[in-house]
ModelCIF file with pLDDT and N, C-alpha, C, O atoms, coordinates in Angstrom:
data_MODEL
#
_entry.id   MODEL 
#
_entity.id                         1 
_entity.type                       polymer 
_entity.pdbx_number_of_molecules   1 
#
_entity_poly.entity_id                      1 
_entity_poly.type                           'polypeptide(L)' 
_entity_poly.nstd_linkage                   no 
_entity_poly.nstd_monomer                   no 
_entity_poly.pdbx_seq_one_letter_code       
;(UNK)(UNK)(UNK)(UNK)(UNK)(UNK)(UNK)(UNK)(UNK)(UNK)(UNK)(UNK)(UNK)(UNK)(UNK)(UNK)
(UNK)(UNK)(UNK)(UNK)(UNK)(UNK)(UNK)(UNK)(UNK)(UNK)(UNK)(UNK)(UNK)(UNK)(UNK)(UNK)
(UNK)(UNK)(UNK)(UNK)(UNK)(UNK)(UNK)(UNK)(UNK)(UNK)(UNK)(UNK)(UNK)(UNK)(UNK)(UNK)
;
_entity_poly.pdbx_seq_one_letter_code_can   XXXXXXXXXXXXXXXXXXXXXXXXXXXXXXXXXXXXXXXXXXXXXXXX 
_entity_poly.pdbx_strand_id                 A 
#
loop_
_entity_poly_seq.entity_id 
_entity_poly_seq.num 
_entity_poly_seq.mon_id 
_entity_poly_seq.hetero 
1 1  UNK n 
1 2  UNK n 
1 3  UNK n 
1 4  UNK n 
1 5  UNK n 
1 6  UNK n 
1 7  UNK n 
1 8  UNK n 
1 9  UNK n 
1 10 UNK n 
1 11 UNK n 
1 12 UNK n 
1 13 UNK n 
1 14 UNK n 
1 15 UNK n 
1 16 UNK n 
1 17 UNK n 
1 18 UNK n 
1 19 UNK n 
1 20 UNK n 
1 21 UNK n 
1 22 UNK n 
1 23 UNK n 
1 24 UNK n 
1 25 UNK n 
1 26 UNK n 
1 27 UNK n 
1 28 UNK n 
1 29 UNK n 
1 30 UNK n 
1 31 UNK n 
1 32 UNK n 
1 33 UNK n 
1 34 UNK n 
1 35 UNK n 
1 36 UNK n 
1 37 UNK n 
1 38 UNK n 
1 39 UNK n 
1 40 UNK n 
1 41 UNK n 
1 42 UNK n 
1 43 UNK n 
1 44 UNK n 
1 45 UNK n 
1 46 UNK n 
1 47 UNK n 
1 48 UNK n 
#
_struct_asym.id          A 
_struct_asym.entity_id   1 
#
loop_
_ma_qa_metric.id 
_ma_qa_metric.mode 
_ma_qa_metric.name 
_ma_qa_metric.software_group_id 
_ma_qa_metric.type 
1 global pLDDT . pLDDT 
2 local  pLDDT . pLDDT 
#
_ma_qa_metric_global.metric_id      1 
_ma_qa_metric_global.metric_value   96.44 
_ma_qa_metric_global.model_id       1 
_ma_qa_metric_global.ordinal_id     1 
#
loop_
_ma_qa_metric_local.label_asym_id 
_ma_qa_metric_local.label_comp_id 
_ma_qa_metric_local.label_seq_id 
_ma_qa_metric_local.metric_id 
_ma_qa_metric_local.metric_value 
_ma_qa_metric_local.model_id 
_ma_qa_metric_local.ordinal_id 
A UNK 1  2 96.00 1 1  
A UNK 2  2 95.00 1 2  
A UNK 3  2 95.00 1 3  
A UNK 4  2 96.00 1 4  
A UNK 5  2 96.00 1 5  
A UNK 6  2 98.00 1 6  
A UNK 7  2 98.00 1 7  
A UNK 8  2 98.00 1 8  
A UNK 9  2 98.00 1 9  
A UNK 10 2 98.00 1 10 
A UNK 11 2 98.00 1 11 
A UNK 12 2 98.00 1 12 
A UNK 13 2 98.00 1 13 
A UNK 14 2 98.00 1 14 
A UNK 15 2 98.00 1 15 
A UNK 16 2 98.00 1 16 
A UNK 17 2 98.00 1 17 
A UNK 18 2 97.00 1 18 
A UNK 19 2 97.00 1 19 
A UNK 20 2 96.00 1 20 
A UNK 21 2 91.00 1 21 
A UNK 22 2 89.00 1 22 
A UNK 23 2 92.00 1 23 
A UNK 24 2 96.00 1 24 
A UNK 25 2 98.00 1 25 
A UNK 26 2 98.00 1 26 
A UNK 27 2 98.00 1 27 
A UNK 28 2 98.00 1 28 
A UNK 29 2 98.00 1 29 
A UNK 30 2 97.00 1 30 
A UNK 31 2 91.00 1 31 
A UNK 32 2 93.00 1 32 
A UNK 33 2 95.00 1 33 
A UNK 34 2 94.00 1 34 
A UNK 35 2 96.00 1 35 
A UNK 36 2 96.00 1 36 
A UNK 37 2 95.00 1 37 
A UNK 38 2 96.00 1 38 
A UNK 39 2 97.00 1 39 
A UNK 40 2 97.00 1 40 
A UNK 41 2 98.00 1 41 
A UNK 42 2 98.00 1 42 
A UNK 43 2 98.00 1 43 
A UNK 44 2 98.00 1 44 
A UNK 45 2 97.00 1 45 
A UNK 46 2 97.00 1 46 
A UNK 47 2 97.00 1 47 
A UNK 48 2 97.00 1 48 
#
loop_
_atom_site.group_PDB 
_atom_site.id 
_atom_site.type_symbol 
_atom_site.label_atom_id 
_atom_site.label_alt_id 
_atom_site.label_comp_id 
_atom_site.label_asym_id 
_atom_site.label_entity_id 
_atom_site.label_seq_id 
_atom_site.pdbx_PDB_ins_code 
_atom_site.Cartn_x 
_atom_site.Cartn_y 
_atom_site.Cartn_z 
_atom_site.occupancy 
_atom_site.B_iso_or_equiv 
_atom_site.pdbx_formal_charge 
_atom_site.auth_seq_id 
_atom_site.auth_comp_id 
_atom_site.auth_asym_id 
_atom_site.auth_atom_id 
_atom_site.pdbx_PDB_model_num 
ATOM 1   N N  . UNK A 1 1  ? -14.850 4.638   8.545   1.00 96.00 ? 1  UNK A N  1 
ATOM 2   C CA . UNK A 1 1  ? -13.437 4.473   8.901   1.00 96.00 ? 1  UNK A CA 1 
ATOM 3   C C  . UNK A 1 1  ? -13.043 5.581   9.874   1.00 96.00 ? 1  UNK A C  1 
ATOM 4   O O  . UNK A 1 1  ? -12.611 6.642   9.424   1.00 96.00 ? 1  UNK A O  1 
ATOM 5   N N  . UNK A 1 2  ? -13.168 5.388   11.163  1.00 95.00 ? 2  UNK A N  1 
ATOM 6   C CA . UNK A 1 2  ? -13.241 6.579   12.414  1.00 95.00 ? 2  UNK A CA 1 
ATOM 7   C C  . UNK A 1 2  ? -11.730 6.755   12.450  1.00 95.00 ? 2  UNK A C  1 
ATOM 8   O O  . UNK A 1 2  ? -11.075 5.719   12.334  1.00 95.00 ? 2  UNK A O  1 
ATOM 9   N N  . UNK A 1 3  ? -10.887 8.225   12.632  1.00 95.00 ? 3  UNK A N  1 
ATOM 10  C CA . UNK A 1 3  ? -10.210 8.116   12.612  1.00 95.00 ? 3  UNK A CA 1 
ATOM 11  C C  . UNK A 1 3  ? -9.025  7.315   13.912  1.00 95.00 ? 3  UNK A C  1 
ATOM 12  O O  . UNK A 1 3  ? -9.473  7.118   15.041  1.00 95.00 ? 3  UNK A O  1 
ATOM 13  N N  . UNK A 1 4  ? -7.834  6.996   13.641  1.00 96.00 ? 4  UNK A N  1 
ATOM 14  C CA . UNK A 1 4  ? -7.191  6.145   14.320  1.00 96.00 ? 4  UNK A CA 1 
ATOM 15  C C  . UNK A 1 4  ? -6.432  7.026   15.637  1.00 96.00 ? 4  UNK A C  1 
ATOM 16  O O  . UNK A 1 4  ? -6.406  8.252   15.529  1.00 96.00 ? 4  UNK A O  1 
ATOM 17  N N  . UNK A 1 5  ? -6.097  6.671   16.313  1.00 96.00 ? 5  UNK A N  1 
ATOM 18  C CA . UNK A 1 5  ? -4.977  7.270   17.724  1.00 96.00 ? 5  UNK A CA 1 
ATOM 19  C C  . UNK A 1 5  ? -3.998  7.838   16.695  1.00 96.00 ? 5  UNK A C  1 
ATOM 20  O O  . UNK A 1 5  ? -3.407  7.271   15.776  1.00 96.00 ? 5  UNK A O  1 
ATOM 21  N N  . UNK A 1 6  ? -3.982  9.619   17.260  1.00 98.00 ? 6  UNK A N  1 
ATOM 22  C CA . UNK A 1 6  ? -3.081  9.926   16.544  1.00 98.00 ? 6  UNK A CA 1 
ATOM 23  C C  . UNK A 1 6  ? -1.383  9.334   16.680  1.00 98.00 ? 6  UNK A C  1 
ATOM 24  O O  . UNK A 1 6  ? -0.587  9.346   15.741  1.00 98.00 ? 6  UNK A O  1 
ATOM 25  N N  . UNK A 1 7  ? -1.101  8.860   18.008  1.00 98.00 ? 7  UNK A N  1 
ATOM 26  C CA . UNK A 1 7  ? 0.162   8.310   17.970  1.00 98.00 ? 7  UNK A CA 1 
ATOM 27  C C  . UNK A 1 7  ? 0.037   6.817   17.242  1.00 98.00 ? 7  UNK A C  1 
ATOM 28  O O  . UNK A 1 7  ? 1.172   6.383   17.042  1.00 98.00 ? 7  UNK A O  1 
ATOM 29  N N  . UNK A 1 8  ? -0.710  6.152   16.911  1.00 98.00 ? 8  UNK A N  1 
ATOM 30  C CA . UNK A 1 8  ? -0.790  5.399   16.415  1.00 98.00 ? 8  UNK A CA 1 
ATOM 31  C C  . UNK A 1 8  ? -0.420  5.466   14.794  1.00 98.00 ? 8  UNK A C  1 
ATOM 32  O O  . UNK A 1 8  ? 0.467   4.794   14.268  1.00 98.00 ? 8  UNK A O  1 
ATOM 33  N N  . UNK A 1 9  ? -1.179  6.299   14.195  1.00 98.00 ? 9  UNK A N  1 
ATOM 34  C CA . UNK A 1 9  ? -1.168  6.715   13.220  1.00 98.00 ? 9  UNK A CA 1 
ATOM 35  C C  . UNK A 1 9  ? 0.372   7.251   12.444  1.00 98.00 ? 9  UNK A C  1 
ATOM 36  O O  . UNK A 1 9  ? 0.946   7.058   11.373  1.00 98.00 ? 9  UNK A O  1 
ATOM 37  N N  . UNK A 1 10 ? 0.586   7.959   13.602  1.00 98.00 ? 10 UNK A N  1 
ATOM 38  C CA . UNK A 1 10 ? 2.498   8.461   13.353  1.00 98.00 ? 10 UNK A CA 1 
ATOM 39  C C  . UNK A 1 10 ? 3.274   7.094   13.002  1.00 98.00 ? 10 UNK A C  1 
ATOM 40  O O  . UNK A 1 10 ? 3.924   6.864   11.982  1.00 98.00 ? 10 UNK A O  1 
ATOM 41  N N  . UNK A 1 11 ? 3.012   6.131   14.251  1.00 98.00 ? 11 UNK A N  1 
ATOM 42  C CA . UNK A 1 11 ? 3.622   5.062   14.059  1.00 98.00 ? 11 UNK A CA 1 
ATOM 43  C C  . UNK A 1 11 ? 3.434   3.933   12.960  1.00 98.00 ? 11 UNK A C  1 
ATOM 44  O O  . UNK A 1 11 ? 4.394   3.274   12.559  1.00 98.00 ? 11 UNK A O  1 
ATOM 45  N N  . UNK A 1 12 ? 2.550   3.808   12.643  1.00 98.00 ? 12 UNK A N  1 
ATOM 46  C CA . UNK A 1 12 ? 1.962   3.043   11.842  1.00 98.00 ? 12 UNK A CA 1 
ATOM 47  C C  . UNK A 1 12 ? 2.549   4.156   10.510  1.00 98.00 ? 12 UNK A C  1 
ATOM 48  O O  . UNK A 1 12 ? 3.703   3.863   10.197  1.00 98.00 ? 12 UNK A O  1 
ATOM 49  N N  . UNK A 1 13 ? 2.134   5.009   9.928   1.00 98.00 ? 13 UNK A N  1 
ATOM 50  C CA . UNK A 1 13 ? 2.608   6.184   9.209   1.00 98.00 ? 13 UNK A CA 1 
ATOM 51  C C  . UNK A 1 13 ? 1.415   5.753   7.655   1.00 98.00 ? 13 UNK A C  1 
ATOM 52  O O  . UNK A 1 13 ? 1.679   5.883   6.460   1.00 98.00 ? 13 UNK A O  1 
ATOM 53  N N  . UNK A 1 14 ? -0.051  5.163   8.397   1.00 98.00 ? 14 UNK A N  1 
ATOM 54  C CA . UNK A 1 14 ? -1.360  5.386   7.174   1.00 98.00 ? 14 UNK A CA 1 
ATOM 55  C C  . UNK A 1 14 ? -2.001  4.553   7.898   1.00 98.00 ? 14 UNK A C  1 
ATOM 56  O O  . UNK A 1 14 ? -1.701  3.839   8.855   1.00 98.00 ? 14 UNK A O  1 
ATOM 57  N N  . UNK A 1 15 ? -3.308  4.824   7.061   1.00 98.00 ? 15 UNK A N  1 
ATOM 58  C CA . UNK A 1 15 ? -4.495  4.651   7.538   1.00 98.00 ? 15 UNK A CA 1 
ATOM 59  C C  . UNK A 1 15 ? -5.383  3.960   6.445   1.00 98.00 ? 15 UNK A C  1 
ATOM 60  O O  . UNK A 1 15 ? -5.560  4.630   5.427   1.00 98.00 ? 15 UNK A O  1 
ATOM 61  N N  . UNK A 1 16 ? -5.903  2.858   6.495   1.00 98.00 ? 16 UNK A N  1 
ATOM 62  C CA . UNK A 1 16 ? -6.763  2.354   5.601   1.00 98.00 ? 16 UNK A CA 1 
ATOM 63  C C  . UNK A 1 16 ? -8.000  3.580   5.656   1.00 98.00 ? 16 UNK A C  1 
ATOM 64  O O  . UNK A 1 16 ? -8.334  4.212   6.658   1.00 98.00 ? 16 UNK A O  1 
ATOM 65  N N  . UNK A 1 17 ? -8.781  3.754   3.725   1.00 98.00 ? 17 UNK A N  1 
ATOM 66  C CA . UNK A 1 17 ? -9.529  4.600   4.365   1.00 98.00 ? 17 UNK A CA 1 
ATOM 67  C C  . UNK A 1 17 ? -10.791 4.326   3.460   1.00 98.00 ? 17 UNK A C  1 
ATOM 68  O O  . UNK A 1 17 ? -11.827 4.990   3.415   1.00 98.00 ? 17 UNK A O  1 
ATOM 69  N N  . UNK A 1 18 ? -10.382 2.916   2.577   1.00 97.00 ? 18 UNK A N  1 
ATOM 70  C CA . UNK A 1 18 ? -11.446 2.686   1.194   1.00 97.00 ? 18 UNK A CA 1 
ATOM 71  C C  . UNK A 1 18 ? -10.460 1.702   0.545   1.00 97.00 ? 18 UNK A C  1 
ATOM 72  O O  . UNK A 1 18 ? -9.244  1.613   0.713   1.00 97.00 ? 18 UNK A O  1 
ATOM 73  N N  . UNK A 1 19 ? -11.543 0.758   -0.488  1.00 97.00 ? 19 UNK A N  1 
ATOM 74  C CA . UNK A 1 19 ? -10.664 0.198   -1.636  1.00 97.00 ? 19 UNK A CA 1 
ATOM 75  C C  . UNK A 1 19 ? -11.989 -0.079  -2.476  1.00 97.00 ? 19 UNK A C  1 
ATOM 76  O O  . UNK A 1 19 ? -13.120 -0.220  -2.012  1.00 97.00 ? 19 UNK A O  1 
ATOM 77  N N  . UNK A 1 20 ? -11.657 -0.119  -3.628  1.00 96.00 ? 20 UNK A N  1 
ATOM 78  C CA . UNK A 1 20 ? -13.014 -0.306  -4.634  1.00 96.00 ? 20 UNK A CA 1 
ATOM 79  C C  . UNK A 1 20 ? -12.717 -1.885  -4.731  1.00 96.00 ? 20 UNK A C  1 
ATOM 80  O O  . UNK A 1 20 ? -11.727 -2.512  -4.353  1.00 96.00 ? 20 UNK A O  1 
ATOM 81  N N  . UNK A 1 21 ? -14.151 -2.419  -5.499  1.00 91.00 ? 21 UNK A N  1 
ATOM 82  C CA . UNK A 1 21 ? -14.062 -3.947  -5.686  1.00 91.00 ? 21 UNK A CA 1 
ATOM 83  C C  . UNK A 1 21 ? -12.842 -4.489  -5.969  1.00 91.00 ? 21 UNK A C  1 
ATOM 84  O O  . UNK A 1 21 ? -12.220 -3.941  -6.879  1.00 91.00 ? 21 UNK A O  1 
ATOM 85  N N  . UNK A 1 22 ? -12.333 -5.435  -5.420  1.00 89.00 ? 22 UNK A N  1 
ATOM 86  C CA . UNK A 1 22 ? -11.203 -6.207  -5.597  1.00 89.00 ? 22 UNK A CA 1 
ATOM 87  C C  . UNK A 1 22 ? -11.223 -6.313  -7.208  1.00 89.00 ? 22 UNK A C  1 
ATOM 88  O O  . UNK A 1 22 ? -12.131 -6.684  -7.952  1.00 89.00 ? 22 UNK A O  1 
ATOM 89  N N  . UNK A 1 23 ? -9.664  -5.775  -7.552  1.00 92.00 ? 23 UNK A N  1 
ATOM 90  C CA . UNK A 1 23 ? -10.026 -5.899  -9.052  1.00 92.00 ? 23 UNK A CA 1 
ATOM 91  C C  . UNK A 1 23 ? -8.389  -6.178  -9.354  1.00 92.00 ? 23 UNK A C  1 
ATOM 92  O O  . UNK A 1 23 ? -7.657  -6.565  -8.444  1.00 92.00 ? 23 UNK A O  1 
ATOM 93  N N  . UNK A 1 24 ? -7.977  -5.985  -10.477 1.00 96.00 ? 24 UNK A N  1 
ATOM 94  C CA . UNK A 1 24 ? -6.750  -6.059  -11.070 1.00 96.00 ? 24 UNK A CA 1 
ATOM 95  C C  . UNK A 1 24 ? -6.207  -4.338  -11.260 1.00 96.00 ? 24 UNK A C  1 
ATOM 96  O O  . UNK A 1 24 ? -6.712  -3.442  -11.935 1.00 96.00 ? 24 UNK A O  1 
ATOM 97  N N  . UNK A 1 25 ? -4.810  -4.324  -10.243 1.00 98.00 ? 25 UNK A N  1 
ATOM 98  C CA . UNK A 1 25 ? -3.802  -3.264  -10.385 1.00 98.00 ? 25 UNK A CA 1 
ATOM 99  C C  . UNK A 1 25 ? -2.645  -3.538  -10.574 1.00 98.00 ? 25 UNK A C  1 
ATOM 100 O O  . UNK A 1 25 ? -2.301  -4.682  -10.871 1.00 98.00 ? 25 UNK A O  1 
ATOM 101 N N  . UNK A 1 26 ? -1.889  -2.640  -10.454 1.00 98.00 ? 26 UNK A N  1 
ATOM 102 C CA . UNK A 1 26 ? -0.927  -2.354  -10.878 1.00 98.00 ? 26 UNK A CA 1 
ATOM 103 C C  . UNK A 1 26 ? 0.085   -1.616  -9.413  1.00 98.00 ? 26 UNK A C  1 
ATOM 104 O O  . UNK A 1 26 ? -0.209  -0.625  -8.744  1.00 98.00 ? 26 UNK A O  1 
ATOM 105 N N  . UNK A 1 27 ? 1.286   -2.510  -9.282  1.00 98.00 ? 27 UNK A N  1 
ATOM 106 C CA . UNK A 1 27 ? 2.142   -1.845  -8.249  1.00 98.00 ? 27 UNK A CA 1 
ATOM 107 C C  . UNK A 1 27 ? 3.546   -1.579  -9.094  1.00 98.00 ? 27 UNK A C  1 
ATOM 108 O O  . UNK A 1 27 ? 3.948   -2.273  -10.027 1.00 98.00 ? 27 UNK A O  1 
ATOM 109 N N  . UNK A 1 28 ? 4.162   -0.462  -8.566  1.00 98.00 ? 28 UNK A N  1 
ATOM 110 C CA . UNK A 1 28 ? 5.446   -0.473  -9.665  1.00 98.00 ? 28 UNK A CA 1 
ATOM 111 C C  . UNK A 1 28 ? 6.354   0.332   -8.311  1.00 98.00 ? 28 UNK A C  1 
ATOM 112 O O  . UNK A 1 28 ? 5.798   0.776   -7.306  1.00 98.00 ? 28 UNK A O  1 
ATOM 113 N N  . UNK A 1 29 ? 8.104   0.395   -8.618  1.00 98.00 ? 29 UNK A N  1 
ATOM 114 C CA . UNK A 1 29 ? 8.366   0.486   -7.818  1.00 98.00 ? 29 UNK A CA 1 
ATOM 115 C C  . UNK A 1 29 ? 9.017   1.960   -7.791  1.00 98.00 ? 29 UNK A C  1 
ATOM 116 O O  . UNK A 1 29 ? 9.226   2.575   -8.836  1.00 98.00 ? 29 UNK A O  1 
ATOM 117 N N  . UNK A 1 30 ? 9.271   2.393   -6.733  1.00 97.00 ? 30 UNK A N  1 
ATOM 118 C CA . UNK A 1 30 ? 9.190   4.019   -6.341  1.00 97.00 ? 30 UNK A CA 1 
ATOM 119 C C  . UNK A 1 30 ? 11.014  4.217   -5.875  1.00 97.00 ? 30 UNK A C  1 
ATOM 120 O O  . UNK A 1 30 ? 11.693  5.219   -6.099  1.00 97.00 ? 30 UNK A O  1 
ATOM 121 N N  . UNK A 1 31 ? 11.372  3.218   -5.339  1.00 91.00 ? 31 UNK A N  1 
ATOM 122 C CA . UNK A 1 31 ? 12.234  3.832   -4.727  1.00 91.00 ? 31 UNK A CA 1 
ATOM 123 C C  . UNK A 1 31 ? 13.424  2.780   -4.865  1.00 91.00 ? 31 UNK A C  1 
ATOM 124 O O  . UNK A 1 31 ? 12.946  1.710   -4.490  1.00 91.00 ? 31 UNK A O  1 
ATOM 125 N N  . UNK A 1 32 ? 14.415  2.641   -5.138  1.00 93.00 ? 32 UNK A N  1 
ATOM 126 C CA . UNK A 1 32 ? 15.117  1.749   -4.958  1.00 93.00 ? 32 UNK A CA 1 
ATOM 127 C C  . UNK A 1 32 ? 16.108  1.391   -3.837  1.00 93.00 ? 32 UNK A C  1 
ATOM 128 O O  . UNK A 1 32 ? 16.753  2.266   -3.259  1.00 93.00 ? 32 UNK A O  1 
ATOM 129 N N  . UNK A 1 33 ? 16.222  -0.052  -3.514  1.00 95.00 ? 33 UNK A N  1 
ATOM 130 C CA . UNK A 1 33 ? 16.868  -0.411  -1.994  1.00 95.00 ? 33 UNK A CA 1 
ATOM 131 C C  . UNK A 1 33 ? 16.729  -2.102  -2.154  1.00 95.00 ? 33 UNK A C  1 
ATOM 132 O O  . UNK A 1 33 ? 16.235  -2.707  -3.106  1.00 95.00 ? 33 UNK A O  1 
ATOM 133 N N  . UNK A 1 34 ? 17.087  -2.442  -1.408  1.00 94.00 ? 34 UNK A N  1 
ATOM 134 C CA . UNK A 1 34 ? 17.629  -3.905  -1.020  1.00 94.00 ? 34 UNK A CA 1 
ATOM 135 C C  . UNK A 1 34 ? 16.387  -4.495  -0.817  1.00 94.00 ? 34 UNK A C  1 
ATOM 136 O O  . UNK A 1 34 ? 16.278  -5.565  -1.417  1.00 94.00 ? 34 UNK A O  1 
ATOM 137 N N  . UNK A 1 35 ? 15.199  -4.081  -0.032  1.00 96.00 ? 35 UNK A N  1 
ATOM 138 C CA . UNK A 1 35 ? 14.073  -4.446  0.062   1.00 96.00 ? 35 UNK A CA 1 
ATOM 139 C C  . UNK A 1 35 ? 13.355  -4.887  -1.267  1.00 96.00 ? 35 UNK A C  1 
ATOM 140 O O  . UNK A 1 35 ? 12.840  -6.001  -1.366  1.00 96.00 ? 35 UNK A O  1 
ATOM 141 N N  . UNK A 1 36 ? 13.346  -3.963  -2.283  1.00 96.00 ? 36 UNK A N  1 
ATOM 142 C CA . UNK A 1 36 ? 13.295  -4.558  -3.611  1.00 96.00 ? 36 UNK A CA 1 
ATOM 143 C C  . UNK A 1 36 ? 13.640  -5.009  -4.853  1.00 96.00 ? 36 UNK A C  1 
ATOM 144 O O  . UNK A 1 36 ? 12.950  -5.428  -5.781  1.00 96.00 ? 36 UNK A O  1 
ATOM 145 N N  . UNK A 1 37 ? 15.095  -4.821  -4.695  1.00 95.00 ? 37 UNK A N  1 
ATOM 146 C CA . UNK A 1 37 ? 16.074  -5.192  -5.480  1.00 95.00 ? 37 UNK A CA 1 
ATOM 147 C C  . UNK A 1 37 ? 15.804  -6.091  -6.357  1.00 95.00 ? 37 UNK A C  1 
ATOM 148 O O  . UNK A 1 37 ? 15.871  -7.273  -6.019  1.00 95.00 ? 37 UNK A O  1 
ATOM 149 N N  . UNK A 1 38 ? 15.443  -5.739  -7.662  1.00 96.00 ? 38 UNK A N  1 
ATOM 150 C CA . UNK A 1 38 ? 14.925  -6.973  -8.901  1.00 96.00 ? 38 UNK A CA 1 
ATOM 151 C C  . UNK A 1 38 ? 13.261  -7.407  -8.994  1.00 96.00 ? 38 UNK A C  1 
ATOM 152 O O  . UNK A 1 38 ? 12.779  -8.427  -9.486  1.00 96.00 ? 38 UNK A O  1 
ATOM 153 N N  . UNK A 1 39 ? 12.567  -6.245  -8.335  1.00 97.00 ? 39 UNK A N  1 
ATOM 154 C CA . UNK A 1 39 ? 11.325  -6.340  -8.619  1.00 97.00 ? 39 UNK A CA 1 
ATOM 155 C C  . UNK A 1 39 ? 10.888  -5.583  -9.592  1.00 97.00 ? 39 UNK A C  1 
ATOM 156 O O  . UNK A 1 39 ? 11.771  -4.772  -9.872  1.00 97.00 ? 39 UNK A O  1 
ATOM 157 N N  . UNK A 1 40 ? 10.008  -5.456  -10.209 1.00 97.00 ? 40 UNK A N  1 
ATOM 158 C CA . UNK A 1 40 ? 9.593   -5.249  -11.284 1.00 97.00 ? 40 UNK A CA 1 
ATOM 159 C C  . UNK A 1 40 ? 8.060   -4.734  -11.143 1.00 97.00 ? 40 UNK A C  1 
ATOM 160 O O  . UNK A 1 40 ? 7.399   -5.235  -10.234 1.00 97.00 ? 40 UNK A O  1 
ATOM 161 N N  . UNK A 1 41 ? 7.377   -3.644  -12.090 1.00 98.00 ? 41 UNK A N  1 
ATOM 162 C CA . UNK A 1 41 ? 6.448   -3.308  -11.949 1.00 98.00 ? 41 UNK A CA 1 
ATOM 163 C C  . UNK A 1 41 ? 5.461   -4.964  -12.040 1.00 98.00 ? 41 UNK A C  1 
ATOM 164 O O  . UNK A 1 41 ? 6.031   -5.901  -12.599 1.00 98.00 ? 41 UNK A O  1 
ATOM 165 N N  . UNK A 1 42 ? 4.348   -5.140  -11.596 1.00 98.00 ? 42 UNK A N  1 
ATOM 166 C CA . UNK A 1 42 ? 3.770   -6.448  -11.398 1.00 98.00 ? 42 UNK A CA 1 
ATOM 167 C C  . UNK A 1 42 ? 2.310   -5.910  -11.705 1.00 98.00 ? 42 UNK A C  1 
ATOM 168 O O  . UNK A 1 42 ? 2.075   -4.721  -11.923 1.00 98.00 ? 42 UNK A O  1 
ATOM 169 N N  . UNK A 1 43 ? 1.005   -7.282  -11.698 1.00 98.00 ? 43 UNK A N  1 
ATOM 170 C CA . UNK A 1 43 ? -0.232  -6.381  -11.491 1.00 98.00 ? 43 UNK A CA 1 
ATOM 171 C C  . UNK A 1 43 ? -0.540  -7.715  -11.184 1.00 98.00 ? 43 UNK A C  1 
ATOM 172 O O  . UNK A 1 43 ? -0.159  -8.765  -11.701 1.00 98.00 ? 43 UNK A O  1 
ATOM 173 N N  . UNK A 1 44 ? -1.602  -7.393  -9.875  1.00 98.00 ? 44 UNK A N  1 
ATOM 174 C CA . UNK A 1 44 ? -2.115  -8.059  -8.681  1.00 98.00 ? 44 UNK A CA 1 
ATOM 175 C C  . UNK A 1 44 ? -3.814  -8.306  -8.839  1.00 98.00 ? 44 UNK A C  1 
ATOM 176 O O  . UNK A 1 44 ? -4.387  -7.312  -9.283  1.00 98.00 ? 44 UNK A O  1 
ATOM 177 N N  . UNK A 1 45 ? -4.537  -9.267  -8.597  1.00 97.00 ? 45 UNK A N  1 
ATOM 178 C CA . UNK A 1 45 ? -5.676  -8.989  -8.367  1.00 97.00 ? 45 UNK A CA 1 
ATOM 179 C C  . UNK A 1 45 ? -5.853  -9.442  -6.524  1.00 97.00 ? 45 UNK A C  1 
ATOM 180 O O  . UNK A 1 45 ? -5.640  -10.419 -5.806  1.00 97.00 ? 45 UNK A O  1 
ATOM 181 N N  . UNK A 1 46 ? -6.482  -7.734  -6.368  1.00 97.00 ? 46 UNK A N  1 
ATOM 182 C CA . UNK A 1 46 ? -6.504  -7.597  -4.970  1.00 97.00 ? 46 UNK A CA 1 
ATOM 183 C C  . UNK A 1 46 ? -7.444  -6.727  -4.169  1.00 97.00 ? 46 UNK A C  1 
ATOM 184 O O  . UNK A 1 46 ? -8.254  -6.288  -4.986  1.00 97.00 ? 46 UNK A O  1 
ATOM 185 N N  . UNK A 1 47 ? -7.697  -6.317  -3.099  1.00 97.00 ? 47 UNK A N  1 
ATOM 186 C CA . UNK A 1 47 ? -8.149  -5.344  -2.333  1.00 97.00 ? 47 UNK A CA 1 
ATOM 187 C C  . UNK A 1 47 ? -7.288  -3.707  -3.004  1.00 97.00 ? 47 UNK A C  1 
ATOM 188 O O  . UNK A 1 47 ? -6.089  -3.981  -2.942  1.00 97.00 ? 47 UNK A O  1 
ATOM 189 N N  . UNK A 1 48 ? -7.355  -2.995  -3.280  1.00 97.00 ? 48 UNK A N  1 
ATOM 190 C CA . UNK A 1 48 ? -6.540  -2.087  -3.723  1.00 97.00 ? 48 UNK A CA 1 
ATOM 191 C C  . UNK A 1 48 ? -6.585  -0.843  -2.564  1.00 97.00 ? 48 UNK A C  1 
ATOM 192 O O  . UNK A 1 48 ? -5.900  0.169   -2.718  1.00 97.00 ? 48 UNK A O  1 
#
């Protein structure tokens, strides 16, 4: 995973850098706002 254009990187603001076998996680929420308004911690089977 070579690293990316650093202005890119600013903009973008991350970098893929790994994920272990697609498996079952867990997303929960951090911050509250309109974007997630009534979501709920969930668990996904995914790329993590």
């Amino acid at each position: 995973t070579p690293a990316m254009e650093p202005l890119l990187f600013d903009l973008l603001g991350s970098q893929f850098l790994a994920h272990p076998v697609p498996g079952r996680y867990r997303i929960r929420p951090v911050e509250a706002h309109a974007l997630t308004e009534g979501i709920e911690a969930f668990f996904l089977e995914d790329e993590h």
